[in-house]
PDB file of N, CA and C in Angstrom:
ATOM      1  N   UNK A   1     109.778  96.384 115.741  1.00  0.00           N
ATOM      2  CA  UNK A   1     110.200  97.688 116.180  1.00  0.00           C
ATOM      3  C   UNK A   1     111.673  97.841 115.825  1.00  0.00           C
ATOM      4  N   UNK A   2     111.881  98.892 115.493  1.00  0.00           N
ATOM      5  CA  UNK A   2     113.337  99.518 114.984  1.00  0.00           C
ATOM      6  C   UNK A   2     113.703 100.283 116.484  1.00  0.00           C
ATOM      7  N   UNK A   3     114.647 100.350 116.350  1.00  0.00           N
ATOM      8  CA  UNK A   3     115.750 101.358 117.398  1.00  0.00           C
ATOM      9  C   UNK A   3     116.779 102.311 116.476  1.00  0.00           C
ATOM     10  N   UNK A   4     116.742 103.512 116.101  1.00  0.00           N
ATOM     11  CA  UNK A   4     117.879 103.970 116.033  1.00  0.00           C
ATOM     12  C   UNK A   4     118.339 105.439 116.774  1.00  0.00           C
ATOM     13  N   UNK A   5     119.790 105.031 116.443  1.00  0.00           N
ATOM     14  CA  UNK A   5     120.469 106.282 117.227  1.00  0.00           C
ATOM     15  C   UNK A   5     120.957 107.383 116.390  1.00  0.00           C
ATOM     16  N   UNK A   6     120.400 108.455 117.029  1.00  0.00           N
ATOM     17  CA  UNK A   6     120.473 109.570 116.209  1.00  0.00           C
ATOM     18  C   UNK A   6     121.285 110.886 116.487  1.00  0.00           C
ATOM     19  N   UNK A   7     122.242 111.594 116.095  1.00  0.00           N
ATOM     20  CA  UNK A   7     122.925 112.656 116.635  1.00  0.00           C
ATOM     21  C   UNK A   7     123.653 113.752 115.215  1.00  0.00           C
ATOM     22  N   UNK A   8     123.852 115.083 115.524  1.00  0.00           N
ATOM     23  CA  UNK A   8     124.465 115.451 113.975  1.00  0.00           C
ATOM     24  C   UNK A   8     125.775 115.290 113.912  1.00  0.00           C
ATOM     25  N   UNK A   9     126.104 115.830 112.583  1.00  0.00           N
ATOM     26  CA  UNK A   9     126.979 115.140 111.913  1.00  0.00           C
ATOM     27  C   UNK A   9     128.415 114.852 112.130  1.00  0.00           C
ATOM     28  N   UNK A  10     128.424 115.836 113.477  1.00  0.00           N
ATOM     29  CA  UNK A  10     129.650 115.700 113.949  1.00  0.00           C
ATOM     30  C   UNK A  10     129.653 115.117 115.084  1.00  0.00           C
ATOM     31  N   UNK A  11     128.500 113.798 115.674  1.00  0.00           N
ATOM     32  CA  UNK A  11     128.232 113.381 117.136  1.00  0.00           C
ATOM     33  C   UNK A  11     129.355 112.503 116.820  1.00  0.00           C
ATOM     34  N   UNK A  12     129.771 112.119 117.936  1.00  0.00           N
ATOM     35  CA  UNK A  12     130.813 110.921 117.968  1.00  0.00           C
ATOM     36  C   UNK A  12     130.533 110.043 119.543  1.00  0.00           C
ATOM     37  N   UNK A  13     130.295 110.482 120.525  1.00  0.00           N
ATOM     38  CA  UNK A  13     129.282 109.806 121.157  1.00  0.00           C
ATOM     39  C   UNK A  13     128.575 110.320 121.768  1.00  0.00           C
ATOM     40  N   UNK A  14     128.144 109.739 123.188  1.00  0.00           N
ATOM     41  CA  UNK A  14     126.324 109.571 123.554  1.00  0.00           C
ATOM     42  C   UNK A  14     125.842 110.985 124.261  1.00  0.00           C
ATOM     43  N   UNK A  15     126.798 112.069 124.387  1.00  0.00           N
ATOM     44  CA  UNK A  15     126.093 113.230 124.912  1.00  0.00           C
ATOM     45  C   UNK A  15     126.019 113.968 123.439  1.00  0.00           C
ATOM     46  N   UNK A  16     125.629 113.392 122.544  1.00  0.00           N
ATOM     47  CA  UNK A  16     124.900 114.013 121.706  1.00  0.00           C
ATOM     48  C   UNK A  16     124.033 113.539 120.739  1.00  0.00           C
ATOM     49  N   UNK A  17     123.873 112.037 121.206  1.00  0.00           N
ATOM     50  CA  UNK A  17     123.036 111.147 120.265  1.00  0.00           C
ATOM     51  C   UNK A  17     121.502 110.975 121.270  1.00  0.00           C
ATOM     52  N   UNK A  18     120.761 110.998 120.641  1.00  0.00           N
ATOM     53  CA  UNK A  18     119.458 109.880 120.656  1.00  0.00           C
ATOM     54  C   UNK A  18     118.352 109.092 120.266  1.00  0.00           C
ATOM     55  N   UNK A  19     117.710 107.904 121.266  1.00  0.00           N
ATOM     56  CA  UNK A  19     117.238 106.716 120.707  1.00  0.00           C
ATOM     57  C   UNK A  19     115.714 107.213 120.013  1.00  0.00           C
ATOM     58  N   UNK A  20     115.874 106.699 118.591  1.00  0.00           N
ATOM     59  CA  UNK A  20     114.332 106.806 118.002  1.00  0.00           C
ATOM     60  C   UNK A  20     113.852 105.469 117.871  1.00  0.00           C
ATOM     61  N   UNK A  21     112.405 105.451 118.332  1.00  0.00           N
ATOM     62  CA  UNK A  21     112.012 104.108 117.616  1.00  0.00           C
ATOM     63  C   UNK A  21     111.135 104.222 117.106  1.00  0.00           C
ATOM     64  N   UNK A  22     111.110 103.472 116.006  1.00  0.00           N
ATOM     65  CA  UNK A  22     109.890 103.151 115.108  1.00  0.00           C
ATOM     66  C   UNK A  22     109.327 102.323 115.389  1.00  0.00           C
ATOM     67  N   UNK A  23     107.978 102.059 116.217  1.00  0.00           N
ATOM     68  CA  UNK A  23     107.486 101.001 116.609  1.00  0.00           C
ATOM     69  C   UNK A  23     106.550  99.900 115.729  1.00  0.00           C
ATOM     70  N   UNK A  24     106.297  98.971 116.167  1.00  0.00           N
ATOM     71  CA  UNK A  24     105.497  97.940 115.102  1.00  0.00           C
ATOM     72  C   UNK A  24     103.945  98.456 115.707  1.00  0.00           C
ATOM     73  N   UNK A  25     103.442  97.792 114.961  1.00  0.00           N
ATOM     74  CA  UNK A  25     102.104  98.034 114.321  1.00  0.00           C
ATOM     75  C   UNK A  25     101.177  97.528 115.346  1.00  0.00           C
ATOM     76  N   UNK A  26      99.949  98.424 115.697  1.00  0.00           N
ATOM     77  CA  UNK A  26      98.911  97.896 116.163  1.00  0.00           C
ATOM     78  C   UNK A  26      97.921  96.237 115.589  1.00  0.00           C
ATOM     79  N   UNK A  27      97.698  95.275 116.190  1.00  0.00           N
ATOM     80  CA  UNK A  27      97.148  94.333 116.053  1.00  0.00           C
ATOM     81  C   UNK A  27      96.413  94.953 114.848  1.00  0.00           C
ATOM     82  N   UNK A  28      95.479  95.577 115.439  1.00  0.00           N
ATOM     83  CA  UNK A  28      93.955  96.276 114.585  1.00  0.00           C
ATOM     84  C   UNK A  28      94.328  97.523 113.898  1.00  0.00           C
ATOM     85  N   UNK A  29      94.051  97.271 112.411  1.00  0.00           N
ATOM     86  CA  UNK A  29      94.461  98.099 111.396  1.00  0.00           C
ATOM     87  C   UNK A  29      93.246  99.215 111.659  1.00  0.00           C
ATOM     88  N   UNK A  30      92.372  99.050 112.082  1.00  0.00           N
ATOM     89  CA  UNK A  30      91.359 100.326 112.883  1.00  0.00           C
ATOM     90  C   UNK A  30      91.639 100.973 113.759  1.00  0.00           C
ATOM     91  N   UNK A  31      92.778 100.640 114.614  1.00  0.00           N
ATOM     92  CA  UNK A  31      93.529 101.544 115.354  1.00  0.00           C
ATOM     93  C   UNK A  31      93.774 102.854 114.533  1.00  0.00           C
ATOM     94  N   UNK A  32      93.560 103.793 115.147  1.00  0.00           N
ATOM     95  CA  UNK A  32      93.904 105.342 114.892  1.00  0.00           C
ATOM     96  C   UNK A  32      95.351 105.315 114.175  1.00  0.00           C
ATOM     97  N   UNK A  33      96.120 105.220 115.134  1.00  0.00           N
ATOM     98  CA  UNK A  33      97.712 105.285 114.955  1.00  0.00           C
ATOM     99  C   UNK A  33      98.525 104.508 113.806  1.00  0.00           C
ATOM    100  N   UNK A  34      97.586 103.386 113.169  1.00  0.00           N
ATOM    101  CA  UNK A  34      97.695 102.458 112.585  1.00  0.00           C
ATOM    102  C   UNK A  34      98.624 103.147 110.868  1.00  0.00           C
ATOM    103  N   UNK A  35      97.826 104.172 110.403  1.00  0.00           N
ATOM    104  CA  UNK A  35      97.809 104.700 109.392  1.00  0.00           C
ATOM    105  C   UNK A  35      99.961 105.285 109.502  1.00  0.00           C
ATOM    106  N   UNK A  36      99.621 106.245 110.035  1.00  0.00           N
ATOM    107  CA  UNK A  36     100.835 106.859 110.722  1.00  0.00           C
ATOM    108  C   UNK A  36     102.647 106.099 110.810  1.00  0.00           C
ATOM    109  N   UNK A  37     102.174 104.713 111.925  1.00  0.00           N
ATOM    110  CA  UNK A  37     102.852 104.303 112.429  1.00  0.00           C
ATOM    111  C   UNK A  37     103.026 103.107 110.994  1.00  0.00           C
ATOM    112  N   UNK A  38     102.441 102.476 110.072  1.00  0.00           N
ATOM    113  CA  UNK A  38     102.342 101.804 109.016  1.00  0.00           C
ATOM    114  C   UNK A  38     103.321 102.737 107.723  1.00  0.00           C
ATOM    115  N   UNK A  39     103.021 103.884 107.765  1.00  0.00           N
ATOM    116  CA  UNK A  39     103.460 104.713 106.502  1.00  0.00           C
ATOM    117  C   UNK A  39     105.163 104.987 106.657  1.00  0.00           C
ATOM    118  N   UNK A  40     105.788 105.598 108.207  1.00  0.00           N
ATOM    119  CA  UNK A  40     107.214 105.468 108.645  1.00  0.00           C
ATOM    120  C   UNK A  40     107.934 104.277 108.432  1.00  0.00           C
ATOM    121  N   UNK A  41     107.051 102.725 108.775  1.00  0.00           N
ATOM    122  CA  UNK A  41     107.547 101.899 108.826  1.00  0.00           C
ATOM    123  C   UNK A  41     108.244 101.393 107.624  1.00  0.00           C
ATOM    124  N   UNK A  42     107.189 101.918 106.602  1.00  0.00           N
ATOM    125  CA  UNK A  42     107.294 101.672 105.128  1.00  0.00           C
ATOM    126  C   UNK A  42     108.499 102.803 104.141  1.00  0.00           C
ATOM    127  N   UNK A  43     108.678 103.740 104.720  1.00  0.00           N
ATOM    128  CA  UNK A  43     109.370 104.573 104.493  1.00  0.00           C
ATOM    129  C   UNK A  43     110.881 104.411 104.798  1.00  0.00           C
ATOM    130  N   UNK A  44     110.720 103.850 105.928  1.00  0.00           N
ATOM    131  CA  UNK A  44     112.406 103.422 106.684  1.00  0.00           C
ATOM    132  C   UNK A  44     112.392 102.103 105.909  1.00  0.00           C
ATOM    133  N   UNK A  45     112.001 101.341 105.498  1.00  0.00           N
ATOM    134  CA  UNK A  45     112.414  99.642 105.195  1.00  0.00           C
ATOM    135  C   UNK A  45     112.995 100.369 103.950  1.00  0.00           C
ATOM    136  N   UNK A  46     111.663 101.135 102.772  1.00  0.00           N
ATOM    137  CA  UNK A  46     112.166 101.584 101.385  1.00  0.00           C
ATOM    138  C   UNK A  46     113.384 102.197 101.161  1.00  0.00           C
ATOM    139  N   UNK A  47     113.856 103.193 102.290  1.00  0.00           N
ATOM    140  CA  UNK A  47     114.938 103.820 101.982  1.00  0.00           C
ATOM    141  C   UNK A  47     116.030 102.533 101.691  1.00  0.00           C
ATOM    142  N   UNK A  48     116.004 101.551 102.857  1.00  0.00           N
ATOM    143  CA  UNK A  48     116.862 100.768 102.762  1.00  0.00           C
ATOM    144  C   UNK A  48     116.515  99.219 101.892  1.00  0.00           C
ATOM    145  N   UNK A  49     115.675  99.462 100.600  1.00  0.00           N
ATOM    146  CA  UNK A  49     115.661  98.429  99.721  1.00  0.00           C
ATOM    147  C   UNK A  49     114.599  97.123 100.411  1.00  0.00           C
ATOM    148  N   UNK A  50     114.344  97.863 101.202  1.00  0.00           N
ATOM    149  CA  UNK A  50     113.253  96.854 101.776  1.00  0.00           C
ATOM    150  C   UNK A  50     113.847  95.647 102.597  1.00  0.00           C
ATOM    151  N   UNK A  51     115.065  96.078 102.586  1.00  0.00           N
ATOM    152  CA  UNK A  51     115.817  95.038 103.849  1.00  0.00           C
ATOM    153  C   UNK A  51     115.282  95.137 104.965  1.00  0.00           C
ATOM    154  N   UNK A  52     115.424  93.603 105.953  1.00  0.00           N
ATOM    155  CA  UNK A  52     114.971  93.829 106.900  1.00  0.00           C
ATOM    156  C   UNK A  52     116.307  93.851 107.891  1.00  0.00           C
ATOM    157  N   UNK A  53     116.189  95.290 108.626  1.00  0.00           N
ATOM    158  CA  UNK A  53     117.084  95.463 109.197  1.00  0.00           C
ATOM    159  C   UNK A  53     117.913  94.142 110.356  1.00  0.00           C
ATOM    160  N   UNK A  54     119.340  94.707 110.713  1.00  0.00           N
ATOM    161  CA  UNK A  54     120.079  93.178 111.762  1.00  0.00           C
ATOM    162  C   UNK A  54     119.624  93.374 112.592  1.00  0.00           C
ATOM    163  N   UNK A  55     119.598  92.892 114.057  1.00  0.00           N
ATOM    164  CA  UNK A  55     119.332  92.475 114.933  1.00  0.00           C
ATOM    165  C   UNK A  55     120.883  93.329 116.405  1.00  0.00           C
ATOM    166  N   UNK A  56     121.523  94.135 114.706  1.00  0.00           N
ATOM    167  CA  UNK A  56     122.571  95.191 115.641  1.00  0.00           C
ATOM    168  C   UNK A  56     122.406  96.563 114.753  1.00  0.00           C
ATOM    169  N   UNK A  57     123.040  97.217 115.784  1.00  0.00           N
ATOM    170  CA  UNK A  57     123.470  98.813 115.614  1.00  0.00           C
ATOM    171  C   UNK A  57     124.507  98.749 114.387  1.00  0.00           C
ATOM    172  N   UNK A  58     124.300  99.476 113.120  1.00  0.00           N
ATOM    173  CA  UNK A  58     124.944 100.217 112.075  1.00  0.00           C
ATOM    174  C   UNK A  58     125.451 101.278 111.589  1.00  0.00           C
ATOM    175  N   UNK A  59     126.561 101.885 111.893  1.00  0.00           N
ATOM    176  CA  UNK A  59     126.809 103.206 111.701  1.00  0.00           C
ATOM    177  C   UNK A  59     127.215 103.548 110.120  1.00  0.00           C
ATOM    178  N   UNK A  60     126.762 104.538 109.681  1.00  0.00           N
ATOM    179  CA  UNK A  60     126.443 104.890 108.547  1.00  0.00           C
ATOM    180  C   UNK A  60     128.070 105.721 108.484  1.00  0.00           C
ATOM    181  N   UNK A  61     128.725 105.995 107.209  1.00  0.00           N
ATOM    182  CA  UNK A  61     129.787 107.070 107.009  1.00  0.00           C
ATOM    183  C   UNK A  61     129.564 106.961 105.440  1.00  0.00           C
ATOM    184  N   UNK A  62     129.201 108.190 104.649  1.00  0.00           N
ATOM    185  CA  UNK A  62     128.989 109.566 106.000  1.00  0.00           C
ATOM    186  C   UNK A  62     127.642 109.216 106.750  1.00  0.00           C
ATOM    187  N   UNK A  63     127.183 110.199 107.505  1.00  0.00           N
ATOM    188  CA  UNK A  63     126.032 109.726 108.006  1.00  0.00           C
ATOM    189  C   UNK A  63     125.013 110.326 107.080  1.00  0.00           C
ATOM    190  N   UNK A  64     123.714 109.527 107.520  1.00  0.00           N
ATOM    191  CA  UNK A  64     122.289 109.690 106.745  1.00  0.00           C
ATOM    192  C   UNK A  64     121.618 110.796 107.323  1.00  0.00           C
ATOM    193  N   UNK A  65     121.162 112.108 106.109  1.00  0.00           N
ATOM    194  CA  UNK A  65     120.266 113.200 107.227  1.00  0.00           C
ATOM    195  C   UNK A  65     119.351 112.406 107.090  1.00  0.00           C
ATOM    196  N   UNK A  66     118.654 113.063 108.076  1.00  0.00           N
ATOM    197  CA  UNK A  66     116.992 112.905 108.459  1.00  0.00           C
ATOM    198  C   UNK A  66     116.432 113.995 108.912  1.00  0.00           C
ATOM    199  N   UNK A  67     115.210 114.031 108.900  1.00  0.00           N
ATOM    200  CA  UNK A  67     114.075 114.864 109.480  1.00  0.00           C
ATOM    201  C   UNK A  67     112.988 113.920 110.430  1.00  0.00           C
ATOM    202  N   UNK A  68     113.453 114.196 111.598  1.00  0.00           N
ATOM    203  CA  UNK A  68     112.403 113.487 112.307  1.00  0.00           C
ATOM    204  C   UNK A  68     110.914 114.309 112.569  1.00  0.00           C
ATOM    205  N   UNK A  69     109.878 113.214 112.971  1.00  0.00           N
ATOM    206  CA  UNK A  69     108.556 113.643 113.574  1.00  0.00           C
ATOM    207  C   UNK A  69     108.005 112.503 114.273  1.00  0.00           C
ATOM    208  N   UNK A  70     107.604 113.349 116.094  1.00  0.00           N
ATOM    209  CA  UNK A  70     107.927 111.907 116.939  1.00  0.00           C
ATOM    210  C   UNK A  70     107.352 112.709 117.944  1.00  0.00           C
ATOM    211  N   UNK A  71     107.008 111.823 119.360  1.00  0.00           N
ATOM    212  CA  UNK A  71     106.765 112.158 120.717  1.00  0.00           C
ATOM    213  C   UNK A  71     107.624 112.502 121.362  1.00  0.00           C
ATOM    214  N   UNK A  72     108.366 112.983 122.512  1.00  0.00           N
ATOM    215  CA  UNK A  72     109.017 112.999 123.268  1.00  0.00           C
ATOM    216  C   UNK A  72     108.827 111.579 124.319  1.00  0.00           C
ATOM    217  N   UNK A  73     109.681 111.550 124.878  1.00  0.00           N
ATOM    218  CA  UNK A  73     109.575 110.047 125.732  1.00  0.00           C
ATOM    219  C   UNK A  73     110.607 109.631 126.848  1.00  0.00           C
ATOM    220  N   UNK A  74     110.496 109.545 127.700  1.00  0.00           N
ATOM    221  CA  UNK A  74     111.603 109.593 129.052  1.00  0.00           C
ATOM    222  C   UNK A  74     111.457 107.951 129.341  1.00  0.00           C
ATOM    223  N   UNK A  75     111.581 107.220 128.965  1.00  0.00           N
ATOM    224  CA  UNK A  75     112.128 105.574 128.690  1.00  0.00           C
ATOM    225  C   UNK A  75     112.479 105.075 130.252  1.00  0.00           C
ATOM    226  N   UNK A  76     111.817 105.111 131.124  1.00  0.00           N
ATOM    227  CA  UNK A  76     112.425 104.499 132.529  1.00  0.00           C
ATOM    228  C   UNK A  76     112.302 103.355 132.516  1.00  0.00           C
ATOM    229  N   UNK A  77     111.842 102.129 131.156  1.00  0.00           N
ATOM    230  CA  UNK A  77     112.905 101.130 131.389  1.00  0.00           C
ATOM    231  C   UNK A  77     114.160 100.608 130.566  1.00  0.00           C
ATOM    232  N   UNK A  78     114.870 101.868 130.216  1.00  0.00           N
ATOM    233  CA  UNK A  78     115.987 101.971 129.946  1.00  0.00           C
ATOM    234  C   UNK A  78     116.844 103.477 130.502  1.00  0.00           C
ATOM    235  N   UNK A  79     118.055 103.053 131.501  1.00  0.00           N
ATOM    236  CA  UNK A  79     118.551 104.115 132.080  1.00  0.00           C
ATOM    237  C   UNK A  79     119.575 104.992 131.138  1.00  0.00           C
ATOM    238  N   UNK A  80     120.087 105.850 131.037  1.00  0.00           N
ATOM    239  CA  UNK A  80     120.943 106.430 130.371  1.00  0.00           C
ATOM    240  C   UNK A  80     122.272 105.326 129.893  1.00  0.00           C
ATOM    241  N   UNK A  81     122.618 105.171 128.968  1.00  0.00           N
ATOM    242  CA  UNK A  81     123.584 104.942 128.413  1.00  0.00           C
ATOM    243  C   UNK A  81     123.515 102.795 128.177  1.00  0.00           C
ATOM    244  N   UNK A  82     122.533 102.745 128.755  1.00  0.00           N
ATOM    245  CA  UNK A  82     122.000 101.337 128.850  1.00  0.00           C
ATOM    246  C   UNK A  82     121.783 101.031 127.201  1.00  0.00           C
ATOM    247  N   UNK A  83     121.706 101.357 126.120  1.00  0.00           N
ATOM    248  CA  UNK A  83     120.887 101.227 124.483  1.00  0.00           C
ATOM    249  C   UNK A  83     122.362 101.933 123.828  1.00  0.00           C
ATOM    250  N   UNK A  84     122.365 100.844 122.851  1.00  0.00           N
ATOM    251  CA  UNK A  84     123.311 101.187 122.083  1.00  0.00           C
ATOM    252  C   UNK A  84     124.629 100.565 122.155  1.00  0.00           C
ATOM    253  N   UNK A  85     125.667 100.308 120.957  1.00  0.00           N
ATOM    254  CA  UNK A  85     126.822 100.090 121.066  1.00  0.00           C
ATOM    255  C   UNK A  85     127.707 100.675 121.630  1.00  0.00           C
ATOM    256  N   UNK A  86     129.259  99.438 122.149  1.00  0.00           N
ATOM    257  CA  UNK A  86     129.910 100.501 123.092  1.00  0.00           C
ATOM    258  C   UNK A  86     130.293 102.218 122.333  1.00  0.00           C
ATOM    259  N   UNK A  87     130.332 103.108 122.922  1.00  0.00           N
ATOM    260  CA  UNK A  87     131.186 104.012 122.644  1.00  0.00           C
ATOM    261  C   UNK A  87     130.244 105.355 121.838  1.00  0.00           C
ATOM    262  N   UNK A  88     128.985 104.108 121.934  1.00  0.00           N
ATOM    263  CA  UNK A  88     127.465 105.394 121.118  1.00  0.00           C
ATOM    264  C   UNK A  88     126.042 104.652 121.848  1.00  0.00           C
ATOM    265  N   UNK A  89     126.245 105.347 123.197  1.00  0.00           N
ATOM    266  CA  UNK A  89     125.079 104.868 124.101  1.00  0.00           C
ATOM    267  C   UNK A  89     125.064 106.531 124.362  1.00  0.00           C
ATOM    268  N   UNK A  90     123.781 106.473 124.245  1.00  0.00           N
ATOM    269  CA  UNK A  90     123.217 108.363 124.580  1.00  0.00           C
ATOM    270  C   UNK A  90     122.844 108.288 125.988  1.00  0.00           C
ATOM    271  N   UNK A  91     123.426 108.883 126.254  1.00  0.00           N
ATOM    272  CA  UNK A  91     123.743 109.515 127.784  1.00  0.00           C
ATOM    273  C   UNK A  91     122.553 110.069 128.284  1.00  0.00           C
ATOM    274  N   UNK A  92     121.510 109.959 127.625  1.00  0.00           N
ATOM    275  CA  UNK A  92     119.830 109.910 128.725  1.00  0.00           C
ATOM    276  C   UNK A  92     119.163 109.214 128.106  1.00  0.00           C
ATOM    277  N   UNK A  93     118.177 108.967 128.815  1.00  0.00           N
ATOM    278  CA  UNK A  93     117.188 107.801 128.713  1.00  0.00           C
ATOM    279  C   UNK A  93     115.473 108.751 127.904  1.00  0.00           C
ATOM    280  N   UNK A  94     116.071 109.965 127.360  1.00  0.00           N
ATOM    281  CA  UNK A  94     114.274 110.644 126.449  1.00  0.00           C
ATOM    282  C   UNK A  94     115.299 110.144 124.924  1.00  0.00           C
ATOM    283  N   UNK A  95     114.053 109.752 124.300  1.00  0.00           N
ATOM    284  CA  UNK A  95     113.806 109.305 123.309  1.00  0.00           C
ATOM    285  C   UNK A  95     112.571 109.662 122.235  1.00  0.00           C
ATOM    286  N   UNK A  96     112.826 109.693 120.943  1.00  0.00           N
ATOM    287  CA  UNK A  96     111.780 110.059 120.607  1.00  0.00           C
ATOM    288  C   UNK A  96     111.104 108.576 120.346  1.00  0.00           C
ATOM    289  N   UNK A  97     110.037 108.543 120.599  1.00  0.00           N
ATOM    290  CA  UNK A  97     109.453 107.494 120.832  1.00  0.00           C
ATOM    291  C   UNK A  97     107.911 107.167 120.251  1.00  0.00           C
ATOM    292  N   UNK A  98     107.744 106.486 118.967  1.00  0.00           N
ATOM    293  CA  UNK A  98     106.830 106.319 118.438  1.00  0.00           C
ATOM    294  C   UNK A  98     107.087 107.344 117.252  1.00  0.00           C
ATOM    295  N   UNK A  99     107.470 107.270 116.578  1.00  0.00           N
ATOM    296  CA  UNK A  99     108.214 108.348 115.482  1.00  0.00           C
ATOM    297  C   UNK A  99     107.049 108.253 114.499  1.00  0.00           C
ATOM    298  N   UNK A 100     106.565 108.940 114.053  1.00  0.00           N
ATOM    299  CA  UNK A 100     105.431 109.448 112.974  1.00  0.00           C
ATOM    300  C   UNK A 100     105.755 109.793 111.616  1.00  0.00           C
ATOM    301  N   UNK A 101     106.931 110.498 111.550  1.00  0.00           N
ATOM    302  CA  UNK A 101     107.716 110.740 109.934  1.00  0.00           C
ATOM    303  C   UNK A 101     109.025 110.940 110.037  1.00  0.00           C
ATOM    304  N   UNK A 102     109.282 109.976 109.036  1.00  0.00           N
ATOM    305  CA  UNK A 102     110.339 110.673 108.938  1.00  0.00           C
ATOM    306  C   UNK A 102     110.986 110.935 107.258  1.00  0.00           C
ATOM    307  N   UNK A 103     111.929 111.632 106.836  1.00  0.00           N
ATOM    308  CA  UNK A 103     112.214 111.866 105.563  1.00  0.00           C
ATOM    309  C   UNK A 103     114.130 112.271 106.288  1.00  0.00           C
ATOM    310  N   UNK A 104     114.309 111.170 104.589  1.00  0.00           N
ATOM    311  CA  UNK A 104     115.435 110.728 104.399  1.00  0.00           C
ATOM    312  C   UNK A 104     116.557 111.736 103.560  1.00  0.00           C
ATOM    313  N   UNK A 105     117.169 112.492 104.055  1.00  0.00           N
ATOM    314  CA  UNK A 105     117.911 113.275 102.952  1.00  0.00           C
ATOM    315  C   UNK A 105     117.512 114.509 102.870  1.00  0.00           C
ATOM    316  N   UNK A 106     116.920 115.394 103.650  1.00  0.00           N
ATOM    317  CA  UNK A 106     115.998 116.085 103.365  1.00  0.00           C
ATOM    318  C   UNK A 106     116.884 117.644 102.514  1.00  0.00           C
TER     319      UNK A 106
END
């Protein structure tokens, strides 16, 4: 699973950013969601050369557009400002959560 933080181009911190995640993959490739949640995953690694992302938060300059497509998601086990590096923790805890598409640059 990926985490990123998302806000436009002029966010600088967390009352205007928030957390997307791209989640990992169902066990069973017969899972419904499987298709979906497989194709983003593949999309976010490609943009970035197929690296596998760190294990920290990266801020991009300039920043990267995007076009998200995702659930809404109110995260109660993470409270507001709890996710994220100091100084870019988004100041609520909805998230888009389980992200379905996204496109890079649009």
């Amino acid at each position: 699973m990926f985490h990123l933080l998302v806000g436009d181009k002029d966010c600088a911190a967390g009352d205007c950013l928030i957390t997307v995640e791209i989640s990992g993959l169902p066990q069973d490739p017969a899972d419904p969601s499987y298709p979906a949640l497989s194709a983003v995953r593949a999309k976010f690694l490609a943009y970035f050369n197929n690296q596998q992302p760190s294990r920290h938060y990266k801020q991009f300059a300039p920043p990267i557009a995007v076009a998200l497509t995702g659930s809404v998601f109110f995260d109660v086990d993470h409270s507001a400002g709890a996710v994220g590096p100091a100084g870019l923790k988004p100041s609520s805890a909805w998230e888009i959560h389980r992200l379905t598409n996204i496109t890079f640059e649009p």
